[in-house]
PDB file of N, CA and C in Angstrom:
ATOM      1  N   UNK A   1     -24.871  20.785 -45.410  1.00  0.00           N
ATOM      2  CA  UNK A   1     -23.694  20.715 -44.555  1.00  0.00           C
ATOM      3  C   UNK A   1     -23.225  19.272 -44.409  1.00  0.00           C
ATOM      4  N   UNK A   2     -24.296  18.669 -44.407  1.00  0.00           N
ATOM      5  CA  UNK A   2     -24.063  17.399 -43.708  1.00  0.00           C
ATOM      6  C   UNK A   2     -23.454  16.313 -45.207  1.00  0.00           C
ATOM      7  N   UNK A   3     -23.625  16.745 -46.400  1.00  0.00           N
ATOM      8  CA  UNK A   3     -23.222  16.429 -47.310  1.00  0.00           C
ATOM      9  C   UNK A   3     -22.075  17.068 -47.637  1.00  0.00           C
ATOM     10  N   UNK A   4     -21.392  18.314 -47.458  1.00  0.00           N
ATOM     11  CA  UNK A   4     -20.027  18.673 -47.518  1.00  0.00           C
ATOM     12  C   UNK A   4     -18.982  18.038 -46.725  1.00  0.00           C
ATOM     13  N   UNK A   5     -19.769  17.589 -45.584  1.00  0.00           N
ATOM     14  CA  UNK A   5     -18.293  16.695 -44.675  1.00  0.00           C
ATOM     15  C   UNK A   5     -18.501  15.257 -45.030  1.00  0.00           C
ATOM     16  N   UNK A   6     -19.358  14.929 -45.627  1.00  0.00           N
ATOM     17  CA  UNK A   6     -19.675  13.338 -46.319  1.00  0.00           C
ATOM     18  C   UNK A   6     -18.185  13.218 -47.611  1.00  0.00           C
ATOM     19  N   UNK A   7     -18.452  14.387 -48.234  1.00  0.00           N
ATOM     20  CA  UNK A   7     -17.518  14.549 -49.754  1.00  0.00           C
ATOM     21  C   UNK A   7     -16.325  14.420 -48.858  1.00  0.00           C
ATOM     22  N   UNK A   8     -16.074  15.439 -47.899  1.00  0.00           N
ATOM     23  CA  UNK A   8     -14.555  15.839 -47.376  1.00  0.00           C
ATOM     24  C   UNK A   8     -14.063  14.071 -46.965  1.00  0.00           C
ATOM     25  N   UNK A   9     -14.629  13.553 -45.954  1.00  0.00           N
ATOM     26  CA  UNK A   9     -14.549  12.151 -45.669  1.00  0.00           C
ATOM     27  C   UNK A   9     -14.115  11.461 -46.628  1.00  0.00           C
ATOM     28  N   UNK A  10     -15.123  11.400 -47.768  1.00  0.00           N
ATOM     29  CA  UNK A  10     -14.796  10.602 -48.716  1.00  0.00           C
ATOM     30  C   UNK A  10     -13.017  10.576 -49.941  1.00  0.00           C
ATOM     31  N   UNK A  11     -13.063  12.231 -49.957  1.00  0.00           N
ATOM     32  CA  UNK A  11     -12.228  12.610 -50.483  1.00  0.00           C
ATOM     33  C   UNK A  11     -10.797  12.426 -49.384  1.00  0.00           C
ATOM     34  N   UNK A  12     -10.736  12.498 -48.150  1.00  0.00           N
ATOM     35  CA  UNK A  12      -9.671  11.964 -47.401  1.00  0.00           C
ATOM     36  C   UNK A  12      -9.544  10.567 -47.584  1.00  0.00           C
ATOM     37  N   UNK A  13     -10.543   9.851 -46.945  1.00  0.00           N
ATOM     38  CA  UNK A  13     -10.526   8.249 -47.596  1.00  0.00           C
ATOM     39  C   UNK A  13      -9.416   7.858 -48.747  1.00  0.00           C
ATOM     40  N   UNK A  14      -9.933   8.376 -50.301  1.00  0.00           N
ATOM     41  CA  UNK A  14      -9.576   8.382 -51.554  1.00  0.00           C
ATOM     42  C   UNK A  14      -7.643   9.008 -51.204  1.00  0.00           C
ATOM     43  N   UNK A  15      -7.595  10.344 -50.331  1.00  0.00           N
ATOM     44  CA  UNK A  15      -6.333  10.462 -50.652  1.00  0.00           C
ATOM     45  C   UNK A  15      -5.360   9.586 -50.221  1.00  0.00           C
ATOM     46  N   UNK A  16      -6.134   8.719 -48.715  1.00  0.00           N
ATOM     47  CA  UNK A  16      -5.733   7.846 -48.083  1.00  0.00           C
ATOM     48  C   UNK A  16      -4.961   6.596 -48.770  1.00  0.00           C
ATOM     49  N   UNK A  17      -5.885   6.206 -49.983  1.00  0.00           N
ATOM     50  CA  UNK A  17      -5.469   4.708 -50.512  1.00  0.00           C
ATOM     51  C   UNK A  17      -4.675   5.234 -51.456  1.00  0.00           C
ATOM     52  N   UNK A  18      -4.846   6.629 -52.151  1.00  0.00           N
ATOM     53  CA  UNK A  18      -3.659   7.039 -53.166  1.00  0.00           C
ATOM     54  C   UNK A  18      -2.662   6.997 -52.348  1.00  0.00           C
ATOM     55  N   UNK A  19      -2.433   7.433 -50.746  1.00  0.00           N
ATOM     56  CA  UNK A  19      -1.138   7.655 -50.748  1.00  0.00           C
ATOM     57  C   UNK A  19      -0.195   5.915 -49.893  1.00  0.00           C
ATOM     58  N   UNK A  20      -1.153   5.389 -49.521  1.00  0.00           N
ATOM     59  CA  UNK A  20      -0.812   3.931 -49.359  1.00  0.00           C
ATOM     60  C   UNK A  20      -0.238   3.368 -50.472  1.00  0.00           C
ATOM     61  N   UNK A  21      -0.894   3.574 -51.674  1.00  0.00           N
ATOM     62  CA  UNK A  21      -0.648   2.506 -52.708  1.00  0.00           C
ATOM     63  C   UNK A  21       0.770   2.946 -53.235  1.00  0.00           C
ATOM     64  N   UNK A  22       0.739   4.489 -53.267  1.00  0.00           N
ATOM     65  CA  UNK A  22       1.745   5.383 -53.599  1.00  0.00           C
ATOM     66  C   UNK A  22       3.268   4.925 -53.074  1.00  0.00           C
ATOM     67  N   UNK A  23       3.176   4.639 -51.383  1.00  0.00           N
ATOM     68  CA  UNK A  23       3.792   3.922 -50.698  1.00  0.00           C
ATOM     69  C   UNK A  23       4.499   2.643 -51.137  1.00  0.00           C
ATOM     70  N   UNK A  24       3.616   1.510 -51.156  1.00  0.00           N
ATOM     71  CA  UNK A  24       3.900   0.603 -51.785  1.00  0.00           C
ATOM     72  C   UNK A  24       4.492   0.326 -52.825  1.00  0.00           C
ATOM     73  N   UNK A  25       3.917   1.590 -53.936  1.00  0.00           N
ATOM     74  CA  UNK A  25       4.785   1.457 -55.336  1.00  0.00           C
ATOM     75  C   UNK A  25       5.845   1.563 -55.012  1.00  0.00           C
ATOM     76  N   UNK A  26       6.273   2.796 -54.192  1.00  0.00           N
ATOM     77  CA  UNK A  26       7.850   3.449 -53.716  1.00  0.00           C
ATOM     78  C   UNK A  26       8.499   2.308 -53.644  1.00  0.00           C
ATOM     79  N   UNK A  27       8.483   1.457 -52.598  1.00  0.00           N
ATOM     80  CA  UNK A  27       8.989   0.479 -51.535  1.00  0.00           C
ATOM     81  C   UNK A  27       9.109  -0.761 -52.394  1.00  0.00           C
ATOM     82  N   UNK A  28       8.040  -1.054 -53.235  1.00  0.00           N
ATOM     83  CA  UNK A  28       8.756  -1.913 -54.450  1.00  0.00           C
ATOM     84  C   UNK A  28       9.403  -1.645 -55.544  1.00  0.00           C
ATOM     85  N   UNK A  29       9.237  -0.288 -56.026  1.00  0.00           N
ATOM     86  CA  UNK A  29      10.419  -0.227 -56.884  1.00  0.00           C
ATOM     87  C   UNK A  29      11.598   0.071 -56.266  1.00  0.00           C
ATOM     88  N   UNK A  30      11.684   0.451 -54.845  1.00  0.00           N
ATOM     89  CA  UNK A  30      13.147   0.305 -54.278  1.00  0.00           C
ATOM     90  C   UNK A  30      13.754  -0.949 -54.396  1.00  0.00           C
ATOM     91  N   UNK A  31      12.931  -1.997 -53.730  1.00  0.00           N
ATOM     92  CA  UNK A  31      13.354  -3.264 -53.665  1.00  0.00           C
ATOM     93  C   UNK A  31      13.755  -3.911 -54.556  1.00  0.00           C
ATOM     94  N   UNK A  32      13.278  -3.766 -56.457  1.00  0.00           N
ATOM     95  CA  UNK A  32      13.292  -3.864 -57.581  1.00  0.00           C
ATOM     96  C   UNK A  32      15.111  -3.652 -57.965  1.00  0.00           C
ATOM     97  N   UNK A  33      14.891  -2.166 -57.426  1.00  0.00           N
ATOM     98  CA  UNK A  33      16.493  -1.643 -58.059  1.00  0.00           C
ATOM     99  C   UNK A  33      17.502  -2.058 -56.969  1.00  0.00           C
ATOM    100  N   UNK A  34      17.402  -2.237 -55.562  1.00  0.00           N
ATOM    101  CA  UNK A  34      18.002  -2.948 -55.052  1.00  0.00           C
ATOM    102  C   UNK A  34      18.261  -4.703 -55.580  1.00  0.00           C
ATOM    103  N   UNK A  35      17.346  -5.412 -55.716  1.00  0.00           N
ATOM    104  CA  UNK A  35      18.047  -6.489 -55.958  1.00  0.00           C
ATOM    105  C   UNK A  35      18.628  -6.275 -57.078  1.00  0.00           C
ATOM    106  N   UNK A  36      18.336  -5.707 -58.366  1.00  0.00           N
ATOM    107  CA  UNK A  36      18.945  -5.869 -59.539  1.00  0.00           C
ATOM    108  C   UNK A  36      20.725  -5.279 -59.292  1.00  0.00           C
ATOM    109  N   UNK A  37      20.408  -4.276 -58.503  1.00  0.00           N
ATOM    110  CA  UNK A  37      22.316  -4.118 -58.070  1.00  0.00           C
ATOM    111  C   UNK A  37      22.476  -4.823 -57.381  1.00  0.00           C
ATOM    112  N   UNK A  38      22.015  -5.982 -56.183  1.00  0.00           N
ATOM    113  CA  UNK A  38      22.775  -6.672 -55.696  1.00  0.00           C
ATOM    114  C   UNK A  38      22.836  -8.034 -56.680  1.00  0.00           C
ATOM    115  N   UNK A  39      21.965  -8.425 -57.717  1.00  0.00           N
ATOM    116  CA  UNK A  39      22.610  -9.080 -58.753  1.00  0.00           C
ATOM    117  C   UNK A  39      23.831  -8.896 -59.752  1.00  0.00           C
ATOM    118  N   UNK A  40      24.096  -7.654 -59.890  1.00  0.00           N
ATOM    119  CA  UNK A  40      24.894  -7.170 -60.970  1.00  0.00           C
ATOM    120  C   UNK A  40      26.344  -6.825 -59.886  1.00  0.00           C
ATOM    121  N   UNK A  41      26.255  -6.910 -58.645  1.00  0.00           N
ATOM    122  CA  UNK A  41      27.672  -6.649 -57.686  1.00  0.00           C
ATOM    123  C   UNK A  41      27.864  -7.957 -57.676  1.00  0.00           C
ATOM    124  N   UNK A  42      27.295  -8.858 -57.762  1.00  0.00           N
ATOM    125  CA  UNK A  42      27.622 -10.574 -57.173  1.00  0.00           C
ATOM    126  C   UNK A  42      28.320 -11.155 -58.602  1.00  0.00           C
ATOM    127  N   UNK A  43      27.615 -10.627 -60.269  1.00  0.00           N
ATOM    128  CA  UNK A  43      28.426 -10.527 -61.039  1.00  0.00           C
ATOM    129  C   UNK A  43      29.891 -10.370 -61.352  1.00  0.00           C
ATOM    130  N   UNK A  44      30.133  -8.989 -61.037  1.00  0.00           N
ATOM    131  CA  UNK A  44      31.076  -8.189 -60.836  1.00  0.00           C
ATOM    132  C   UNK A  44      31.893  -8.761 -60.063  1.00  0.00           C
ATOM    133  N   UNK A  45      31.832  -9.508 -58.849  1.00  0.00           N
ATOM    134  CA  UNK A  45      32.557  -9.727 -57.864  1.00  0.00           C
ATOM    135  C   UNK A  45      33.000 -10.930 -58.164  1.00  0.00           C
ATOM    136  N   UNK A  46      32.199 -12.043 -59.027  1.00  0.00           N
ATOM    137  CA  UNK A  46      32.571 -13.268 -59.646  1.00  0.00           C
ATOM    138  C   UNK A  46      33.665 -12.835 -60.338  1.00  0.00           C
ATOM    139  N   UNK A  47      33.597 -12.034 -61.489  1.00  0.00           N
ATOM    140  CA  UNK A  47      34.766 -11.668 -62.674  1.00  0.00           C
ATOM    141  C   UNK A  47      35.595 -11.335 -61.988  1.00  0.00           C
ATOM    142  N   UNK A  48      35.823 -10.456 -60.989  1.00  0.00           N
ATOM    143  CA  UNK A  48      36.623  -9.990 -60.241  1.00  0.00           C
ATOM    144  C   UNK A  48      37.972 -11.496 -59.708  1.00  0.00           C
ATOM    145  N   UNK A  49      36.900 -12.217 -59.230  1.00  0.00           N
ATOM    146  CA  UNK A  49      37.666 -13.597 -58.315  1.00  0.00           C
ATOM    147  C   UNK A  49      37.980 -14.064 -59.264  1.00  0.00           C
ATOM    148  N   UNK A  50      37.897 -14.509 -60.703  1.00  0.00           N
ATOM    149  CA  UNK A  50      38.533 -15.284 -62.081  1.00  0.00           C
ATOM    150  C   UNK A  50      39.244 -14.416 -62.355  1.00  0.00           C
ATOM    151  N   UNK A  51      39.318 -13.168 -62.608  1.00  0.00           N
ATOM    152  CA  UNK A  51      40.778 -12.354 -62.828  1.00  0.00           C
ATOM    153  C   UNK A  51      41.569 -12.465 -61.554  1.00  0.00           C
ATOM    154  N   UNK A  52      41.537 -12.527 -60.530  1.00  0.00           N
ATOM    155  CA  UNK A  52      42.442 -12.547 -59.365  1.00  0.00           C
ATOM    156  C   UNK A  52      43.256 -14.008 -59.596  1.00  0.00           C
ATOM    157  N   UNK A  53      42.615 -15.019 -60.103  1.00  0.00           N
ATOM    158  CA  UNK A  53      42.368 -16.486 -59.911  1.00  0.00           C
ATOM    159  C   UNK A  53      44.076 -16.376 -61.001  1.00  0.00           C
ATOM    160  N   UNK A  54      43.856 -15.406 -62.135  1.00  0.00           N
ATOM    161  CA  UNK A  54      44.019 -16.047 -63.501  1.00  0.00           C
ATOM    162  C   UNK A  54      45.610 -15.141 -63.265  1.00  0.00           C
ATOM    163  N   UNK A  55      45.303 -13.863 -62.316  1.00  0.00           N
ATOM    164  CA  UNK A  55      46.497 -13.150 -62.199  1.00  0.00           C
ATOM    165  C   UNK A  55      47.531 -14.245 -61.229  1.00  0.00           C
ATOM    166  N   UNK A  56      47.217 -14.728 -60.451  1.00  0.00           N
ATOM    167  CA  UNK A  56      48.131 -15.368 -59.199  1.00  0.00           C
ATOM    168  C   UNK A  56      48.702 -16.394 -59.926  1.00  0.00           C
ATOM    169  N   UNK A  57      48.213 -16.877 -61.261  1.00  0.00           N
ATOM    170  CA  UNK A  57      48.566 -17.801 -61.944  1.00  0.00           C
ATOM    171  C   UNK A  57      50.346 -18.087 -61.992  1.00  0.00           C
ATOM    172  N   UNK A  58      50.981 -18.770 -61.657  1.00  0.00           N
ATOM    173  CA  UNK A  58      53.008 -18.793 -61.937  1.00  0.00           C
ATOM    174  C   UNK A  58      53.100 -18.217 -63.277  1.00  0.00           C
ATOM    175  N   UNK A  59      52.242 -18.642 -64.487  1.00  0.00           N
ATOM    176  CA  UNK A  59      52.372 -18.825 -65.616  1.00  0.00           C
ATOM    177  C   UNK A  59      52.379 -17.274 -66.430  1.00  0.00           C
ATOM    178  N   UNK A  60      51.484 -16.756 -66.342  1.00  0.00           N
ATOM    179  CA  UNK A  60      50.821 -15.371 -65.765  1.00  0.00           C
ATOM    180  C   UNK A  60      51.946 -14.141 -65.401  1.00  0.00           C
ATOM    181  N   UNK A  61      51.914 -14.719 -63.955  1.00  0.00           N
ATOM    182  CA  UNK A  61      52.908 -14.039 -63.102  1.00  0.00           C
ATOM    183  C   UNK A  61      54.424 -13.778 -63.918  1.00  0.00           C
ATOM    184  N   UNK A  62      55.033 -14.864 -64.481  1.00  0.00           N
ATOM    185  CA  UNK A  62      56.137 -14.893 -64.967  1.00  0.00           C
ATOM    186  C   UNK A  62      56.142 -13.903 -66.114  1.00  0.00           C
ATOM    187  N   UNK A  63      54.666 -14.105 -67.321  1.00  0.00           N
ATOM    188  CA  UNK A  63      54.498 -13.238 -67.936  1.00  0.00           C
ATOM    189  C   UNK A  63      54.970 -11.650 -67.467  1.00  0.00           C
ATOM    190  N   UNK A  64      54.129 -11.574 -66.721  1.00  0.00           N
ATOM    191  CA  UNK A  64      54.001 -10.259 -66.395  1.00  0.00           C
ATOM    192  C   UNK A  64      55.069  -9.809 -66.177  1.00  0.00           C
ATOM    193  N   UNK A  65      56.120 -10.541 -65.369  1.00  0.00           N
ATOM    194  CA  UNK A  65      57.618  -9.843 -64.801  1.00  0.00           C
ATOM    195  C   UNK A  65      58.433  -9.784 -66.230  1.00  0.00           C
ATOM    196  N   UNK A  66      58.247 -10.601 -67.112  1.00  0.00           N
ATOM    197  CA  UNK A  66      58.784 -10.976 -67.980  1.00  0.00           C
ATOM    198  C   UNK A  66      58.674  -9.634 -68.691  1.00  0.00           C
ATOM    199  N   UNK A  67      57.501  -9.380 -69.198  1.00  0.00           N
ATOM    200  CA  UNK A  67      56.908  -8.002 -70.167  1.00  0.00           C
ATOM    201  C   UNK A  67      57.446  -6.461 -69.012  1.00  0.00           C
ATOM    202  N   UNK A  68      57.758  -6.206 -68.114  1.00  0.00           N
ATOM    203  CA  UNK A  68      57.785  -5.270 -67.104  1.00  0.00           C
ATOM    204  C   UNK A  68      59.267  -5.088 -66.686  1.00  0.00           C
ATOM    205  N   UNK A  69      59.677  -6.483 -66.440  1.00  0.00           N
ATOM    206  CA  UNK A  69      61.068  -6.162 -65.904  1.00  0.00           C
ATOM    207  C   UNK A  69      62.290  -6.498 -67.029  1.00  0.00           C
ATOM    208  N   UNK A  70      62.090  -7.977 -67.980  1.00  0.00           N
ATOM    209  CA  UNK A  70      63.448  -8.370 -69.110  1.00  0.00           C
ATOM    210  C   UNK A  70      63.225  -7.488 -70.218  1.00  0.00           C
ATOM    211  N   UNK A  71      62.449  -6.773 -70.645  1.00  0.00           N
ATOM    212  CA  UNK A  71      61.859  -6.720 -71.736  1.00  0.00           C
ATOM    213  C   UNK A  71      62.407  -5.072 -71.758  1.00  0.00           C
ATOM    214  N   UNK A  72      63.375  -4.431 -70.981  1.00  0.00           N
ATOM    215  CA  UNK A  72      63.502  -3.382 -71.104  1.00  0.00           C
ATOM    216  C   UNK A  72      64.680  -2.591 -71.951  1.00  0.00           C
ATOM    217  N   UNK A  73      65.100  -3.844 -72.924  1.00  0.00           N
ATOM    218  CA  UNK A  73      66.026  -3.361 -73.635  1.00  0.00           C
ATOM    219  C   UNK A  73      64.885  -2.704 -75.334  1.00  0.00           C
ATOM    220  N   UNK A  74      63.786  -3.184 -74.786  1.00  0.00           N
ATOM    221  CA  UNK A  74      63.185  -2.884 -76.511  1.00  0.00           C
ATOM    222  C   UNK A  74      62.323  -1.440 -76.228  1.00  0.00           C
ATOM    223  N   UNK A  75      62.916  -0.665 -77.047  1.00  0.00           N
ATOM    224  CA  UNK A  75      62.703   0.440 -77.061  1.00  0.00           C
ATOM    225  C   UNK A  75      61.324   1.381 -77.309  1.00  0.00           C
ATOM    226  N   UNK A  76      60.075   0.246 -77.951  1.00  0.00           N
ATOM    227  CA  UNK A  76      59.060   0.865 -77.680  1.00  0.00           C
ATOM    228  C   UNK A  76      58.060   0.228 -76.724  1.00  0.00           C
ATOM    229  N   UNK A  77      58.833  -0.192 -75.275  1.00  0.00           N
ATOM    230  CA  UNK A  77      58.127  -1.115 -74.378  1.00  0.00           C
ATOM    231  C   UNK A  77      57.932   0.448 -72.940  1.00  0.00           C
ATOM    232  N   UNK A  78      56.519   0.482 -73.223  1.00  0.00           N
ATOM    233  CA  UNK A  78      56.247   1.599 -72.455  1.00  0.00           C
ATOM    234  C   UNK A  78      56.702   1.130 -70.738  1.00  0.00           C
ATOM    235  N   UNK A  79      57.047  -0.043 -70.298  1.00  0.00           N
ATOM    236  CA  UNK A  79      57.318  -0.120 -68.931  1.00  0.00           C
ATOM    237  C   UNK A  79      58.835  -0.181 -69.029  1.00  0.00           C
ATOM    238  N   UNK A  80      59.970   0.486 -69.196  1.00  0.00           N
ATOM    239  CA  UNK A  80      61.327   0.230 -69.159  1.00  0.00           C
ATOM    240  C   UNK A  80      61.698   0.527 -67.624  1.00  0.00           C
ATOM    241  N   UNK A  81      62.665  -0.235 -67.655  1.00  0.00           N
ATOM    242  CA  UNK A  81      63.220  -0.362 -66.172  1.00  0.00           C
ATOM    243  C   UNK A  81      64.311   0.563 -66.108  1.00  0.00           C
ATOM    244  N   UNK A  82      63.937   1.255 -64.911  1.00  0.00           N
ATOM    245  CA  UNK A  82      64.728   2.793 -64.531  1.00  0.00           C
ATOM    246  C   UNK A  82      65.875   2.346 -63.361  1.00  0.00           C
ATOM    247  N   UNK A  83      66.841   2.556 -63.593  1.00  0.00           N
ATOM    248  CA  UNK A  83      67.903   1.689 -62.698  1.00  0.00           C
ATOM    249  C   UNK A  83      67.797   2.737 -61.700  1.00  0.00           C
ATOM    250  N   UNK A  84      68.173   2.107 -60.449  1.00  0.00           N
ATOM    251  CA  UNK A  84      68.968   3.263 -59.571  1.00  0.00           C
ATOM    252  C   UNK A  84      69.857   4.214 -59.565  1.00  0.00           C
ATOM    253  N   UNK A  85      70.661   4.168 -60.563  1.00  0.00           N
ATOM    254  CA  UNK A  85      71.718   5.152 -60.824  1.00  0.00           C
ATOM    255  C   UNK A  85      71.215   6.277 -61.770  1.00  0.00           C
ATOM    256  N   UNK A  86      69.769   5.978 -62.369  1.00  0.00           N
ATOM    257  CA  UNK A  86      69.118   6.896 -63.135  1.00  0.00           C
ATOM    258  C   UNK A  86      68.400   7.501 -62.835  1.00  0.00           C
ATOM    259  N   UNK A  87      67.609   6.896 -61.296  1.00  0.00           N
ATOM    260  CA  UNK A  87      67.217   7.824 -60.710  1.00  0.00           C
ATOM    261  C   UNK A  87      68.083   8.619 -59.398  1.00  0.00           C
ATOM    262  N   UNK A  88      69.090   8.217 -59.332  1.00  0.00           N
ATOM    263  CA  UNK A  88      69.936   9.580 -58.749  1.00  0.00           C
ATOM    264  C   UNK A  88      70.546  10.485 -59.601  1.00  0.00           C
ATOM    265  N   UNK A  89      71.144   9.936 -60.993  1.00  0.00           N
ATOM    266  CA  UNK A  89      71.203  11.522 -61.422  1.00  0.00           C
ATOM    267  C   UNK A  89      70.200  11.902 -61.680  1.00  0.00           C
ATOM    268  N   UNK A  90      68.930  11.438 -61.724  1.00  0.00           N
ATOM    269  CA  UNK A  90      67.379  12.443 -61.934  1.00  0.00           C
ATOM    270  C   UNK A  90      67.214  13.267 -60.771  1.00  0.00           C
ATOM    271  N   UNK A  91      67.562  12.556 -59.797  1.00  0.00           N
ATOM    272  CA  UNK A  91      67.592  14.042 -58.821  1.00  0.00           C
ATOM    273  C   UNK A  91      68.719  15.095 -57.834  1.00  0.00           C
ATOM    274  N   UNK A  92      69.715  14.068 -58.667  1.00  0.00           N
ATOM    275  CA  UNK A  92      70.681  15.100 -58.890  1.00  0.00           C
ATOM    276  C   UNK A  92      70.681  16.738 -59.779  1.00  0.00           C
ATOM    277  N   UNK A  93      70.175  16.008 -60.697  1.00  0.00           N
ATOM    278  CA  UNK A  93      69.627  16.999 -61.592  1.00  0.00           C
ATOM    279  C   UNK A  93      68.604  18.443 -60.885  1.00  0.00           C
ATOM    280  N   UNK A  94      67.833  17.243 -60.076  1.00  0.00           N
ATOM    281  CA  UNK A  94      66.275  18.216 -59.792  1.00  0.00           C
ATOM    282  C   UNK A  94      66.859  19.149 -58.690  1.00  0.00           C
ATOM    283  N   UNK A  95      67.921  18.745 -57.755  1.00  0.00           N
ATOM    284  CA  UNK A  95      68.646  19.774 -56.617  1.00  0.00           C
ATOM    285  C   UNK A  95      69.447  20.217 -57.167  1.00  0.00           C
ATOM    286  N   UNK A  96      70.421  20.267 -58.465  1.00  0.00           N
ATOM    287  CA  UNK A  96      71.433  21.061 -58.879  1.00  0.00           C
ATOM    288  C   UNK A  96      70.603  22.204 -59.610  1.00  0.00           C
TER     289      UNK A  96
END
């Protein structure tokens, strides 16, 4: 008898440090995959601020209006500029 609750003891003990260590593993590989995403967001968030940097640019900027708004006489420029009078007969159209 007195050797069956010796084993049981022992064998709680044993499940004891499995489930401590078990613990620990958890809690560091959380911490693991946590920092590695908070390395790879601080990345991200850098590129982010050099494209913001590079968009606010005059130079840039002018581009952009340039390609979006003058550029709408060339016919395979997927941003053409839709006048106001084109979009009232468009919905002239859509209520008649």
């Amino acid at each position: 008898m007195q050797e069956h609750v010796l084993l049981q003891s022992q064998q709680q003990a044993s499940q004891a440090k499995n489930y401590h260590y078990q613990s620990f593993s958890e809690i560091h590989e959380a911490d693991f995959v946590k920092e590695a995403l908070h390395r790879e967001t601080r990345a991200l968030l850098s590129r982010l601020s050099q494209i913001k940097e590079l968009l606010s640019t005059p130079e840039v900027r002018m581009k952009i209006r340039k390609e979006l708004f003058e550029d709408g006489h060339n016919p395979n420029n997927k941003w053409k500029v839709i006048s106001t009078l084109d979009l009232q007969m468009n919905d002239c159209k859509l209520l008649c």
